[in-house]
Protein backbone atom coordinates (compact mmCIF):
# COMPACT_ATOMS: atom_id res chain seq x y z
CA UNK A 1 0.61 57.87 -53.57
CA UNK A 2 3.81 57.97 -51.66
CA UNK A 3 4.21 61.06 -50.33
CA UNK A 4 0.29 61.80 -50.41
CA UNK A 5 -1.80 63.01 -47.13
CA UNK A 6 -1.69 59.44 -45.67
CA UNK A 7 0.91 56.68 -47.18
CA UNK A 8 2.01 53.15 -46.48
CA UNK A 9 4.84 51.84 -48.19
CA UNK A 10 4.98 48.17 -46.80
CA UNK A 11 8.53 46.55 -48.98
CA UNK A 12 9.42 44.71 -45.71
CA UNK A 13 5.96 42.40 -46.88
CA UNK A 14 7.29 41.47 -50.55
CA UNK A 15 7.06 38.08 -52.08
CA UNK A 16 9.30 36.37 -53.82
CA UNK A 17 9.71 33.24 -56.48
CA UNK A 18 6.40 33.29 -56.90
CA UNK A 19 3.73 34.52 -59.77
CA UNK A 20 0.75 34.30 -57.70
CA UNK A 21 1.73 36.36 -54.67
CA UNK A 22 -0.98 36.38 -51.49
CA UNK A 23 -0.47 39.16 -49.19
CA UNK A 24 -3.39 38.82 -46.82
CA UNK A 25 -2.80 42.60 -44.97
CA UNK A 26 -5.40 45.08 -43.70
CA UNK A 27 -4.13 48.77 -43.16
CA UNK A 28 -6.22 51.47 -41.82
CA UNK A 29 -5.78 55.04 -42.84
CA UNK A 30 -7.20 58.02 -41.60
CA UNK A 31 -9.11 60.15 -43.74
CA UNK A 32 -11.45 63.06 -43.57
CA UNK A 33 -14.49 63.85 -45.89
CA UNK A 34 -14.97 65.50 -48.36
CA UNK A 35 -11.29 66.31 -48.66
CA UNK A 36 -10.01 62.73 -49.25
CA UNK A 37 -12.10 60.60 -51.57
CA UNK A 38 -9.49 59.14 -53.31
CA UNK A 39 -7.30 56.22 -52.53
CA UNK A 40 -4.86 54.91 -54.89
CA UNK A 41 -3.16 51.16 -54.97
CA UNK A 42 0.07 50.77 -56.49
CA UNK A 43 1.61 47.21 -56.69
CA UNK A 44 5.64 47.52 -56.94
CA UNK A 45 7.87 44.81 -58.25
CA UNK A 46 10.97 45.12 -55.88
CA UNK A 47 14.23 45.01 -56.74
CA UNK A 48 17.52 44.56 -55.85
CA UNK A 49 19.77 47.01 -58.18
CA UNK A 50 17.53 49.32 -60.34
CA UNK A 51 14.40 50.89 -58.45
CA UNK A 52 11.29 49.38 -58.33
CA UNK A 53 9.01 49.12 -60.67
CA UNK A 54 5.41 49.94 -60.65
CA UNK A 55 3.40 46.57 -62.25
CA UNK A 56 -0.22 47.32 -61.18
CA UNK A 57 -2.44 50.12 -59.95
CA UNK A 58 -6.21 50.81 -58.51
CA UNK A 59 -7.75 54.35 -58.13
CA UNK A 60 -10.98 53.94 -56.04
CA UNK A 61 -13.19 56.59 -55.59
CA UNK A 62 -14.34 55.95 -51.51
CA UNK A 63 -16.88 58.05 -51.59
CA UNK A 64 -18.83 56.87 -54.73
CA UNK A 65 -18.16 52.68 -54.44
């Protein structure tokens, strides 16, 4: 989550016009077991006026996958 232990927050990468949106990136984060098990996705729709918008969201579990 923003603002958790490690965070990337990557809005210079957004797509636009398009419905099927490929973002091809790889990020590495530290982390350090068993304290941080949890990683959490969130896909933001961006925009210009009003703040984004959350449309999507994975909670993985990296120790049990």
């Amino acid at each position: 989550n923003a603002g958790g232990l490690n965070s990337i927050k990557d809005s210079s990468n957004s797509r636009t016009s398009t419905l099927n949106p490929e973002f091809n990136k790889c990020y590495s984060l530290p982390c350090r077991f068993p304290d941080n098990t949890t990683l959490t996705i969130k896909l933001m729709e961006k925009h210009s006026i009003m703040g984004d918008t959350n449309i999507g969201a994975a909670v993985i579990d990296i120790e049990n996958r």
